[in-house]
C-alpha atoms as a PDB file:
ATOM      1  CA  UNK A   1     111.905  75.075 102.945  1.00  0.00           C
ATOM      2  CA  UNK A   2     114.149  76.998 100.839  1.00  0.00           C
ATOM      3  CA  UNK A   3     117.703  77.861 101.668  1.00  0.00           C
ATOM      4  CA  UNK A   4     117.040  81.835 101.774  1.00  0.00           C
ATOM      5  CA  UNK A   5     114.438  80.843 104.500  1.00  0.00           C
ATOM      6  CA  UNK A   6     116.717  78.703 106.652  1.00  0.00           C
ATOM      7  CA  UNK A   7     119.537  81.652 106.425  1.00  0.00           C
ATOM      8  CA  UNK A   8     117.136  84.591 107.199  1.00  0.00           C
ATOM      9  CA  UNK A   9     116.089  82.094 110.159  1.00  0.00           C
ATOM     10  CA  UNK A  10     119.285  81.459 111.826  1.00  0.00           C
ATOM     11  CA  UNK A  11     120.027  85.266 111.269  1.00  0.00           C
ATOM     12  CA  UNK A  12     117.114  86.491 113.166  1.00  0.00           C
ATOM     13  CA  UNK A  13     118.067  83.721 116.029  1.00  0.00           C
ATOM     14  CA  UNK A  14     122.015  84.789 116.014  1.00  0.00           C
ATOM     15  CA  UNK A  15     121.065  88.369 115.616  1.00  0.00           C
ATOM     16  CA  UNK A  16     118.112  88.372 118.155  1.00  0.00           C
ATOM     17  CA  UNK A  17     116.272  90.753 116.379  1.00  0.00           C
ATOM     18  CA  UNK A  18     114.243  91.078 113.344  1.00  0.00           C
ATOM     19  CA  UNK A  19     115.831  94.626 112.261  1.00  0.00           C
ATOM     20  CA  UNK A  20     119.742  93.480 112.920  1.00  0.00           C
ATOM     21  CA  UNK A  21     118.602  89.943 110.922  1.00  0.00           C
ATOM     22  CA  UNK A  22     117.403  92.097 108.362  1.00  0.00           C
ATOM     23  CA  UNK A  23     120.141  94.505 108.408  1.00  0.00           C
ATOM     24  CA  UNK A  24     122.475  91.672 107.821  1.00  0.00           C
ATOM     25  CA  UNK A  25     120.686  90.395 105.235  1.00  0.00           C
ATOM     26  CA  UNK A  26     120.826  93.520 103.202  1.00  0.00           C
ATOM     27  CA  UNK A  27     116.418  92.770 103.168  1.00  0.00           C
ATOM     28  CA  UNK A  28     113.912  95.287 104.622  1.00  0.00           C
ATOM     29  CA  UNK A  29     112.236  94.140 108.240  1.00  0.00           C
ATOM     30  CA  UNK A  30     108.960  93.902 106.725  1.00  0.00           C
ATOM     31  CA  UNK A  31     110.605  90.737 104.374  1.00  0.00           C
ATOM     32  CA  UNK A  32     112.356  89.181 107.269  1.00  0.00           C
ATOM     33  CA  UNK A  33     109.066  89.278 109.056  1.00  0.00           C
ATOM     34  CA  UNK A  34     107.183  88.100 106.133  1.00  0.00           C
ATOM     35  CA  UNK A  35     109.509  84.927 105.751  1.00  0.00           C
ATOM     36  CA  UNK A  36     109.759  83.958 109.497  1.00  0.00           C
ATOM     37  CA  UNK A  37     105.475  83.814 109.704  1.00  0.00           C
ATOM     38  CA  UNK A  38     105.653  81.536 106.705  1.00  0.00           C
ATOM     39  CA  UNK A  39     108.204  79.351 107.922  1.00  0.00           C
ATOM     40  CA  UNK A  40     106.131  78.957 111.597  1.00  0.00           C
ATOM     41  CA  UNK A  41     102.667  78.531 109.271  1.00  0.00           C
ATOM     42  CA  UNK A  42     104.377  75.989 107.047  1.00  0.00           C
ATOM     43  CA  UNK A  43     105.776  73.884 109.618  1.00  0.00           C
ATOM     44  CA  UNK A  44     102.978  74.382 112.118  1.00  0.00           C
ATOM     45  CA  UNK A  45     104.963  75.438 115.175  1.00  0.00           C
ATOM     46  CA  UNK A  46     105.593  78.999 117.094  1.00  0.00           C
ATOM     47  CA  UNK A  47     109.909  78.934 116.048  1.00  0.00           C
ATOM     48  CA  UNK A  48     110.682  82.099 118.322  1.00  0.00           C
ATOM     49  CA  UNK A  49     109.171  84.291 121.044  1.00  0.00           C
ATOM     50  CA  UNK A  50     109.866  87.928 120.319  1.00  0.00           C
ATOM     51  CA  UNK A  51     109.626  89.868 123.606  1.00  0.00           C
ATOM     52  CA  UNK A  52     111.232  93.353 125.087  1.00  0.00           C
ATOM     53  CA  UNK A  53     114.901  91.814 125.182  1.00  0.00           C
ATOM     54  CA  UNK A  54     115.003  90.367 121.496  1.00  0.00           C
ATOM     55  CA  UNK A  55     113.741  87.230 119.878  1.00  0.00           C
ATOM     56  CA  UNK A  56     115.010  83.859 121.736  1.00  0.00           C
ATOM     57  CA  UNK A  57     114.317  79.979 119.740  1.00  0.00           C
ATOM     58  CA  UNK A  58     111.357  78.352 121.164  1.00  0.00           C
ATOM     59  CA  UNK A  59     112.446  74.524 121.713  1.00  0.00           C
ATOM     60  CA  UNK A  60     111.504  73.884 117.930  1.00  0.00           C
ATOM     61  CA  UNK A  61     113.224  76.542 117.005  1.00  0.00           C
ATOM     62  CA  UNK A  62     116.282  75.338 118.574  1.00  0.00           C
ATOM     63  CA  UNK A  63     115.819  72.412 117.268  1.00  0.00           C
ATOM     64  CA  UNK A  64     115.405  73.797 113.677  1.00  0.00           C
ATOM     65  CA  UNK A  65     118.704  76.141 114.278  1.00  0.00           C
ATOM     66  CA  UNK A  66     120.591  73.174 114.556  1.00  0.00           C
ATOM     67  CA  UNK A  67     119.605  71.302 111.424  1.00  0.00           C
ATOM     68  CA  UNK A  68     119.589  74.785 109.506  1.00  0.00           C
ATOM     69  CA  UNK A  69     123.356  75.298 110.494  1.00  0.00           C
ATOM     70  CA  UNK A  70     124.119  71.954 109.487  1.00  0.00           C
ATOM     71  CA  UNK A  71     122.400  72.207 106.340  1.00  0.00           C
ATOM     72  CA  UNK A  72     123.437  75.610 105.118  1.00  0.00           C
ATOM     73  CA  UNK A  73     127.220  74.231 105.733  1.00  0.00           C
ATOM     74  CA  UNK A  74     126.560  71.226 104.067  1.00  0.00           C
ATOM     75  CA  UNK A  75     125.579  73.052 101.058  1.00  0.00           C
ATOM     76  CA  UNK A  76     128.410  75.564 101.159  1.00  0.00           C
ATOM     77  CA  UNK A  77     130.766  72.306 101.264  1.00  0.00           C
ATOM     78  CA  UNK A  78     128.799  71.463  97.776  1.00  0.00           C
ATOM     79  CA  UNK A  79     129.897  74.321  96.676  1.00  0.00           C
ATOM     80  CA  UNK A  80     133.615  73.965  97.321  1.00  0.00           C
ATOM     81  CA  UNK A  81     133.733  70.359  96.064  1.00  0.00           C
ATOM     82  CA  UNK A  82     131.807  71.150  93.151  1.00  0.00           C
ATOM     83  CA  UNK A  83     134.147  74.568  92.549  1.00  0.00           C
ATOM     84  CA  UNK A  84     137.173  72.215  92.258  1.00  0.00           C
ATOM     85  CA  UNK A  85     135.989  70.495  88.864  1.00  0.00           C
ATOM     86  CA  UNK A  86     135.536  74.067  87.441  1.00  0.00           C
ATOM     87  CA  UNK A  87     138.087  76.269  85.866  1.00  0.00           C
ATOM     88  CA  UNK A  88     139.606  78.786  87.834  1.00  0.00           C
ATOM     89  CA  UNK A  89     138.770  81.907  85.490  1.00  0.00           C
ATOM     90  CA  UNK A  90     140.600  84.856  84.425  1.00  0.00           C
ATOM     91  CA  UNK A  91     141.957  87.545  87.117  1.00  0.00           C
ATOM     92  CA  UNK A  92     138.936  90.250  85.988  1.00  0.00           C
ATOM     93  CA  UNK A  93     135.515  89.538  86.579  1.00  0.00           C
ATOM     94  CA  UNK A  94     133.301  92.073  84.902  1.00  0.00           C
ATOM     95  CA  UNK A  95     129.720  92.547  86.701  1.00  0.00           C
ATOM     96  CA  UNK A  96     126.925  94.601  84.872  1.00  0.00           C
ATOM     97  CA  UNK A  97     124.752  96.603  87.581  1.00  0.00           C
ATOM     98  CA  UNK A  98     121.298  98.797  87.409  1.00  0.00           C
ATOM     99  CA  UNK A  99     120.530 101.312  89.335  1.00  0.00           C
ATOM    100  CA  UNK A 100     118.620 101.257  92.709  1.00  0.00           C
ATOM    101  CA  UNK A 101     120.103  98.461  93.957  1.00  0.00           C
ATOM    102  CA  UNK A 102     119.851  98.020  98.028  1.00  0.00           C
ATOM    103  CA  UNK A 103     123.370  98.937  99.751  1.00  0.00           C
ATOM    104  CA  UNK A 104     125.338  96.123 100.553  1.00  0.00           C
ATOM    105  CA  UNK A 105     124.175  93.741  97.981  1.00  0.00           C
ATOM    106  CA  UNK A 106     126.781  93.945  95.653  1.00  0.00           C
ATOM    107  CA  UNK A 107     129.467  94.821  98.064  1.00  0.00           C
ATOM    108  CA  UNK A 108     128.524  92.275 100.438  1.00  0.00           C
ATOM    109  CA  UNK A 109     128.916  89.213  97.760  1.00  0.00           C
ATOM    110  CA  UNK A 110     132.095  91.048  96.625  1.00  0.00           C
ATOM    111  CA  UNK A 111     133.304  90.666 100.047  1.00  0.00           C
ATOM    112  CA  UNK A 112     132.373  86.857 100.189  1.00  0.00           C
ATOM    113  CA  UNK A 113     134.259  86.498  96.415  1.00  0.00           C
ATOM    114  CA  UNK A 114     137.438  88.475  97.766  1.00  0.00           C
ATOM    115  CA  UNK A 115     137.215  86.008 100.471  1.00  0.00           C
ATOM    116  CA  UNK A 116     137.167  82.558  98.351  1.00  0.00           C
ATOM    117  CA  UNK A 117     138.828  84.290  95.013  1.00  0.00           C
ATOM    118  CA  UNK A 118     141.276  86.703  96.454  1.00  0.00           C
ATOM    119  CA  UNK A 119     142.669  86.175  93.015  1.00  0.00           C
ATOM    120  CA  UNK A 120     139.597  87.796  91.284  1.00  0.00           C
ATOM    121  CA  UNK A 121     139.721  91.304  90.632  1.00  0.00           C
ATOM    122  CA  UNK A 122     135.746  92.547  89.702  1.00  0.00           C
ATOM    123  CA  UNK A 123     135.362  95.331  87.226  1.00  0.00           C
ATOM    124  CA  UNK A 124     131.857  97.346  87.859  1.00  0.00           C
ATOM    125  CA  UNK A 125     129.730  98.216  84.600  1.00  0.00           C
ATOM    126  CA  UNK A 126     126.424  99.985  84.627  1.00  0.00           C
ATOM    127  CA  UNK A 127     124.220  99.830  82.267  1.00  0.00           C
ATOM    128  CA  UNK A 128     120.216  98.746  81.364  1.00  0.00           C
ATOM    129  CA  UNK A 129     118.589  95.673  81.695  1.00  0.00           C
ATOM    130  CA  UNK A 130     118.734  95.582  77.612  1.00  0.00           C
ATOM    131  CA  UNK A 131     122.569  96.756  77.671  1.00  0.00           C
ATOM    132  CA  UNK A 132     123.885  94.033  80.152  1.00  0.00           C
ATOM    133  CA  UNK A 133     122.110  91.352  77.902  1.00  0.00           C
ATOM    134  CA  UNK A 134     123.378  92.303  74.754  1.00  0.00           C
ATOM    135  CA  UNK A 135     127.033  92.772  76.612  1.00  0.00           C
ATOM    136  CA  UNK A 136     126.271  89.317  77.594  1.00  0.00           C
ATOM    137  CA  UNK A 137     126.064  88.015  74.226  1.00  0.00           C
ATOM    138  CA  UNK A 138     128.676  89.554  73.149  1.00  0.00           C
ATOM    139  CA  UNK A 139     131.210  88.268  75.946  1.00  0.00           C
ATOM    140  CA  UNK A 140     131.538  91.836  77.464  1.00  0.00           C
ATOM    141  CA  UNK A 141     130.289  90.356  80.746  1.00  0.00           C
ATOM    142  CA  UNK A 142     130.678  87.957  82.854  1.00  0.00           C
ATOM    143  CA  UNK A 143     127.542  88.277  84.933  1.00  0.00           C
ATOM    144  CA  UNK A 144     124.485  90.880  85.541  1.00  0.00           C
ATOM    145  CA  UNK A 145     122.042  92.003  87.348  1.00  0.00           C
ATOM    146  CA  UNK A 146     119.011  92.072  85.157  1.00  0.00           C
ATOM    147  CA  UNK A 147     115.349  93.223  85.965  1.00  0.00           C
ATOM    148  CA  UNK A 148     113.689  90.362  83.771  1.00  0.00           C
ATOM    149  CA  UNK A 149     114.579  86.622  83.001  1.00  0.00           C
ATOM    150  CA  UNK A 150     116.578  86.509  79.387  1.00  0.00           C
ATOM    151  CA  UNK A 151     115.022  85.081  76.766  1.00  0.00           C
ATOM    152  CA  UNK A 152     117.270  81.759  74.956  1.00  0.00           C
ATOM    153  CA  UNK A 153     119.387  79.093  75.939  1.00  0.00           C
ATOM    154  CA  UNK A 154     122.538  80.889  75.832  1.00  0.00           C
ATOM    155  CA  UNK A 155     122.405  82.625  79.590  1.00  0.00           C
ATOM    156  CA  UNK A 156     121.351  81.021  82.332  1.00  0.00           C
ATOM    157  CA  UNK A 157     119.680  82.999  85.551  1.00  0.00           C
ATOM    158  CA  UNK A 158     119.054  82.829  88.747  1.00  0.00           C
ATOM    159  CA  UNK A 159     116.062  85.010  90.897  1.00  0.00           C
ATOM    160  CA  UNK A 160     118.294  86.949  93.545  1.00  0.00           C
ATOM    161  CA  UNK A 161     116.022  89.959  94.760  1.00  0.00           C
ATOM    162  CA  UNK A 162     112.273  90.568  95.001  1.00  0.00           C
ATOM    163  CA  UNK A 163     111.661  93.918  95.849  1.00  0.00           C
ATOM    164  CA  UNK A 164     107.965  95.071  96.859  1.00  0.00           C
ATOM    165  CA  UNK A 165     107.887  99.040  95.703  1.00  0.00           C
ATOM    166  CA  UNK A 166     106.518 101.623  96.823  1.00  0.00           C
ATOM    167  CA  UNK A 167     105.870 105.765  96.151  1.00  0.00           C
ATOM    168  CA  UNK A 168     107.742 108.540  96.122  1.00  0.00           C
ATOM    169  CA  UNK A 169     105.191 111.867  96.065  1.00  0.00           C
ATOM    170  CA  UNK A 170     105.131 115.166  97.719  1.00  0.00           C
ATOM    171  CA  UNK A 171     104.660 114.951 101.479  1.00  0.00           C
ATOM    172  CA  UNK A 172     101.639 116.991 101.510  1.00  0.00           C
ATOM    173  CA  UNK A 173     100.055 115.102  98.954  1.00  0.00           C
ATOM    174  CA  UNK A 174     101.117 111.677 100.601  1.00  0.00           C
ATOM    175  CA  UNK A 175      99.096 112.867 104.300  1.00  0.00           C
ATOM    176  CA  UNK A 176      96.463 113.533 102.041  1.00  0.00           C
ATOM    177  CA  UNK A 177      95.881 110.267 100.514  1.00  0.00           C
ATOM    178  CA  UNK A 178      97.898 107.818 102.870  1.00  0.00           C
ATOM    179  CA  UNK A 179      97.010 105.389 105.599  1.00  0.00           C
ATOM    180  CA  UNK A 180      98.479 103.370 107.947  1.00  0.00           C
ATOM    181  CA  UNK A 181      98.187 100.518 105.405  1.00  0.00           C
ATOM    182  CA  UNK A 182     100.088 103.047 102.368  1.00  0.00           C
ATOM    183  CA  UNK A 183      98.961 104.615  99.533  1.00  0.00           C
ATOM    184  CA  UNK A 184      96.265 102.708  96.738  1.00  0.00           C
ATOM    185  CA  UNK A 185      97.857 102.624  93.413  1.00  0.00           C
ATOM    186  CA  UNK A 186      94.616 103.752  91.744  1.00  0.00           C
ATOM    187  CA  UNK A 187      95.015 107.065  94.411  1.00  0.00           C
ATOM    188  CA  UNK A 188      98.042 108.287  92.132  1.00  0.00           C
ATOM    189  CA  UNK A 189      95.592 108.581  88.508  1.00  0.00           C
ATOM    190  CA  UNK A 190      96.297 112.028  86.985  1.00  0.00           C
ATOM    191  CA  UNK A 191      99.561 112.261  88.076  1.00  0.00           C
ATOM    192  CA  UNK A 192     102.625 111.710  85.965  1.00  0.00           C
ATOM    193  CA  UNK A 193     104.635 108.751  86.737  1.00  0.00           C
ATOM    194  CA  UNK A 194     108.906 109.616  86.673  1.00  0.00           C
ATOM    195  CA  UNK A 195     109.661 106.370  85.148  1.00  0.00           C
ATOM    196  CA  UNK A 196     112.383 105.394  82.612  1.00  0.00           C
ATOM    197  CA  UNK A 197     112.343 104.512  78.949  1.00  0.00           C
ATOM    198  CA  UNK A 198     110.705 100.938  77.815  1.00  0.00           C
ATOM    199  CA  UNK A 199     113.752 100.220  75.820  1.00  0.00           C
ATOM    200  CA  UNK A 200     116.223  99.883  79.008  1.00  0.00           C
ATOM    201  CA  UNK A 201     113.655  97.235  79.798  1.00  0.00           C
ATOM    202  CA  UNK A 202     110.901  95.887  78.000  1.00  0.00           C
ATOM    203  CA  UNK A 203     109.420  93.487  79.919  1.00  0.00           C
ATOM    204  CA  UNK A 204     109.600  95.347  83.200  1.00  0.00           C
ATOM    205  CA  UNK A 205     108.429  98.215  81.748  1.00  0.00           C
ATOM    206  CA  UNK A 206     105.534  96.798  80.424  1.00  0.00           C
ATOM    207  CA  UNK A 207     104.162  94.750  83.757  1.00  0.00           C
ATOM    208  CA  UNK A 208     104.922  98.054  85.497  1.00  0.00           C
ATOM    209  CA  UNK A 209     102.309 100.171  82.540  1.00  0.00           C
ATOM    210  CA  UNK A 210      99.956  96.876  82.386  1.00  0.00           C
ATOM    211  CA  UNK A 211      99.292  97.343  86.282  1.00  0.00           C
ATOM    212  CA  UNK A 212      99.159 100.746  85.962  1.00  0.00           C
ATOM    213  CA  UNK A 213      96.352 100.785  83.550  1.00  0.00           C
ATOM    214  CA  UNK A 214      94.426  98.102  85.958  1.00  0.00           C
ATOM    215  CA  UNK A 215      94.353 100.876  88.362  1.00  0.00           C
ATOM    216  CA  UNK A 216      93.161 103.847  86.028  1.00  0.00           C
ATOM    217  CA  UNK A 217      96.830 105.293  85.377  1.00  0.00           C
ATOM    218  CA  UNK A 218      97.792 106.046  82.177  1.00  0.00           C
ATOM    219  CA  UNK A 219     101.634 107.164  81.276  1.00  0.00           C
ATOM    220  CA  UNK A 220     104.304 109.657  79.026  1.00  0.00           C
ATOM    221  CA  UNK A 221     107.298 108.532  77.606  1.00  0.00           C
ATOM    222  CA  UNK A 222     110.314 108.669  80.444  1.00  0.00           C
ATOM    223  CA  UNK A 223     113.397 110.556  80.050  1.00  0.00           C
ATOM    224  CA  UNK A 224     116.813 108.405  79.714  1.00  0.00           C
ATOM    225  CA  UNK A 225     118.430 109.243  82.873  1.00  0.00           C
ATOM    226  CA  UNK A 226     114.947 109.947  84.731  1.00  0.00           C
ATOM    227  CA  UNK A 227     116.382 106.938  87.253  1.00  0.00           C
ATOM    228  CA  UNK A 228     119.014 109.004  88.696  1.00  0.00           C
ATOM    229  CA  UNK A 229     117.957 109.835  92.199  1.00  0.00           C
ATOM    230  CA  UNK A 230     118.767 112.990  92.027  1.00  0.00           C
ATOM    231  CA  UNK A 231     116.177 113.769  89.178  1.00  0.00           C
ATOM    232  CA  UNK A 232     113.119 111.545  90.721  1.00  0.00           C
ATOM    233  CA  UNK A 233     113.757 113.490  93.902  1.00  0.00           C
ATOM    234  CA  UNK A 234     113.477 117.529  91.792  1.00  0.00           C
ATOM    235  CA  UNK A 235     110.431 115.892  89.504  1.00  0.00           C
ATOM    236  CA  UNK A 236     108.555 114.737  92.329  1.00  0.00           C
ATOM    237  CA  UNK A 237     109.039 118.054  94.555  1.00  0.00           C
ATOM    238  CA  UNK A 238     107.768 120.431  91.761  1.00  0.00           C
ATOM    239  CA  UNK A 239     104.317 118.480  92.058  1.00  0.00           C
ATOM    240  CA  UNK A 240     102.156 116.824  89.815  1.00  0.00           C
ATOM    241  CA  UNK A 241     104.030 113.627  89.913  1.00  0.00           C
ATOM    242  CA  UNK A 242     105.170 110.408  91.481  1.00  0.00           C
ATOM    243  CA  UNK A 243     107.935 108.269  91.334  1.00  0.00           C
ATOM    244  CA  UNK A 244     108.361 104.320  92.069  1.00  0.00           C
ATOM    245  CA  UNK A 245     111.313 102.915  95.146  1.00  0.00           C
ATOM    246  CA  UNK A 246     112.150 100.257  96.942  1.00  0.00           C
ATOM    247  CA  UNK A 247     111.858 100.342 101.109  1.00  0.00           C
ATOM    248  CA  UNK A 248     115.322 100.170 101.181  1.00  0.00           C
ATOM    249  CA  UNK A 249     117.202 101.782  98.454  1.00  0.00           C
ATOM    250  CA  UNK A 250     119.949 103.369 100.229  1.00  0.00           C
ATOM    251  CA  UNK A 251     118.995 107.357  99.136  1.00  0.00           C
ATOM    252  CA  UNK A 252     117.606 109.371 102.248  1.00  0.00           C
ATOM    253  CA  UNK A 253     114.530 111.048 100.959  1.00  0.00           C
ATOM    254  CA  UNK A 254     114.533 114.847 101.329  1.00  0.00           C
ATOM    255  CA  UNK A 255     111.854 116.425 103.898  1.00  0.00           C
ATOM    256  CA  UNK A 256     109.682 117.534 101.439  1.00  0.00           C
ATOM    257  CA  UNK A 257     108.872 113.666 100.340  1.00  0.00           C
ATOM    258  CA  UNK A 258     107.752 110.856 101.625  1.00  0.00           C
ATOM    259  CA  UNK A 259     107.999 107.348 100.982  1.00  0.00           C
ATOM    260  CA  UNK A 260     104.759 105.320 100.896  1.00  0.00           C
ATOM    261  CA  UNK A 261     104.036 100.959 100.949  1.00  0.00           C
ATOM    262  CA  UNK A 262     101.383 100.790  98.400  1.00  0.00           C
ATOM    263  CA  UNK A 263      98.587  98.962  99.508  1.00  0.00           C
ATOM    264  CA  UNK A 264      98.458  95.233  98.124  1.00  0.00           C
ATOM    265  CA  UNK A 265     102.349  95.599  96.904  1.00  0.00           C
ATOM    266  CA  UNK A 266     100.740  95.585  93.173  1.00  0.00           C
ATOM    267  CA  UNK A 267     104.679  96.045  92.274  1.00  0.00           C
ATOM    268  CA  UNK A 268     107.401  93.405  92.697  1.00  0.00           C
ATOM    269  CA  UNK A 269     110.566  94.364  91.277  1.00  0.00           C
ATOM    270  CA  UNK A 270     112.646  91.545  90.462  1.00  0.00           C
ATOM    271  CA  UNK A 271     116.428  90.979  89.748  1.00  0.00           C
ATOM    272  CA  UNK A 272     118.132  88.102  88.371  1.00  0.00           C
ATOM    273  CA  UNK A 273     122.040  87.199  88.330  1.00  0.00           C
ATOM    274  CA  UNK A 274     122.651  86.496  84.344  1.00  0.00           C
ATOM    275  CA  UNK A 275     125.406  84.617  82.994  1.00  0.00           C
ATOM    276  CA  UNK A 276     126.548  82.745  79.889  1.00  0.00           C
ATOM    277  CA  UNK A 277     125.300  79.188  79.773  1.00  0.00           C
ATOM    278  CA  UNK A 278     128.806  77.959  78.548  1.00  0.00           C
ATOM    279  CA  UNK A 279     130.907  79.734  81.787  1.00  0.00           C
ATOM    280  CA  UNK A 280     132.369  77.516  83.926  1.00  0.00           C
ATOM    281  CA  UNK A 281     134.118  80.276  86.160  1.00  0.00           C
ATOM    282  CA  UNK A 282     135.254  79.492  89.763  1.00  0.00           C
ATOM    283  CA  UNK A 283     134.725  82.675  90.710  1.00  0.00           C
ATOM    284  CA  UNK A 284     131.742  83.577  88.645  1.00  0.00           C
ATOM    285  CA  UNK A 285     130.099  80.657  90.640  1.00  0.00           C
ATOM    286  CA  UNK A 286     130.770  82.162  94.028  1.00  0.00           C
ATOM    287  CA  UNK A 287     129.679  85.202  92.998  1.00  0.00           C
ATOM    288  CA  UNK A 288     126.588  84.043  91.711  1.00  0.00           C
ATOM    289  CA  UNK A 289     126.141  81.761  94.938  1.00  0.00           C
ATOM    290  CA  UNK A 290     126.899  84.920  97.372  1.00  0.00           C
ATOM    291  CA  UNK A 291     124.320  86.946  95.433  1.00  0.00           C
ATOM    292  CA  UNK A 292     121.632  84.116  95.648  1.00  0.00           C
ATOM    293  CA  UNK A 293     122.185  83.769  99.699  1.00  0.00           C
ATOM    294  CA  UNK A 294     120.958  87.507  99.883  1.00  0.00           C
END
């Protein structure tokens, strides 16, 4: 049992609900669901009863809500006794960020840092996958948010988001080829795919064309800024064209699009918190910890 599992457990039992869990989480429902049927099939025991008034513990639940509290505060006591053999850091933490992130991800472990670093003042840097590493190299970060694992010895990562994605199309089109189950990947072939360029991302990029071409989809080059909401969202409306998003992104989708699941999730977007290997920040650690309890 993982710690993510144990804190998305006790948050559906002190939330009573699968959407507020989620919702304090910063996950989509679907995921909170996903985790709490694999927790009851890998310990072999019904943990809540979900029923018109919320979600209450069954008695094994209970009984796992205890040990999970005691755990999960156990390991955050690791984490203080461990943070007091580390250096304390400078007053300006610089964090590199993509786009698309879900709200309250970043802020949310910001809130936990301000809480244990009130010292630590965080500076906010977007850029590429391929940007924040070479930043990283060059000691212009402290820590990012990258959509693949780096390459070397020099930065070490740590998995902090797995996103399932889905479609963005034209709402007329999406009745058309939709079900209850979402939209099949190979449904989208002969339509352009809004995307963004390989080089902000290499690996990424090519998983995301690899499964594409499984599927009978073949892409263009991407325009540089074709990640901006703002452009997916006029791209896909003209027609002709599809664009790839989380569940829970944060943007509200205009009327004349609609979000789709696709069928299978063929498309896991993953982020990892990168830092350099040598750090032995404080507050880079809590950071990094507060961003891995998401």
């Amino acid at each position: 049992m993982e710690l993510r599992e144990m804190r998305a457990f006790v948050a559906v039992v002190e939330e009573g609900g699968l959407s507020a869990a989620a919702r304090r989480l910063h996950v989509s429902q679907p995921a909170v669901s996903q985790t709490m049927q694999a927790l009851e099939r890998q310990l072999g025991v019904q943990l809540v009863v979900r029923s018109s008034a919320g979600v209450r513990p069954t008695e094994a639940g209970s009984t796992l809500l205890t040990e999970a509290r005691a755990v999960l505060a156990r390991y955050d006591q690791a984490l203080a006794a461990v943070a007091r053999h580390t250096t304390a850091g400078g007053s300006l933490l610089r964090v590199g960020l993509p786009l698309e992130l879900p709200p309250g991800l970043i802020s949310r472990a910001v809130a936990d840092l301000a809480r244990t670093c009130p010292d630590t003042r965080v500076q906010v840097v977007h850029a590429s996958t391929t940007g924040q590493a070479a930043m990283l190299r060059r000691g212009e970060l402290d820590v990012g948010l990258l959509r693949e694992h780096p390459v070397g010895p020099e930065l070490d990562a740590v998995l902090v988001l797995a996103e399932n994605l889905g479609v963005l199309l034209a709402k007329e089109f999406a009745e058309k080829i939709g079900g209850p189950d979402g939209v099949r990947l190979d449904a989208l072939a002969g339509l352009e795919w809004i995307g963004f360029p390989r080089e902000g991302s290499p690996a990424w990029h090519d998983e995301i064309t690899a499964v594409f071409r499984t599927h009978g989809l073949e892409i263009g080059p991407a325009a540089a800024d074709s990640l901006l909401p703002e452009l997916k969202f006029a791209a896909v409306s003209a027609g002709g064209a599809f664009a790839l998003a989380p569940p829970d992104w944060g943007q509200p989708v205009p009327e004349n699009l609609a979000w789709c699941a696709l069928k299978g999730n063929p498309l896991v977007r993953r982020t990892w918190a990168v830092w350099p290997a040598s750090s032995h920040r404080r507050d880079l650690g809590h950071l990094v910890a507060a961003l891995e309890a998401e």
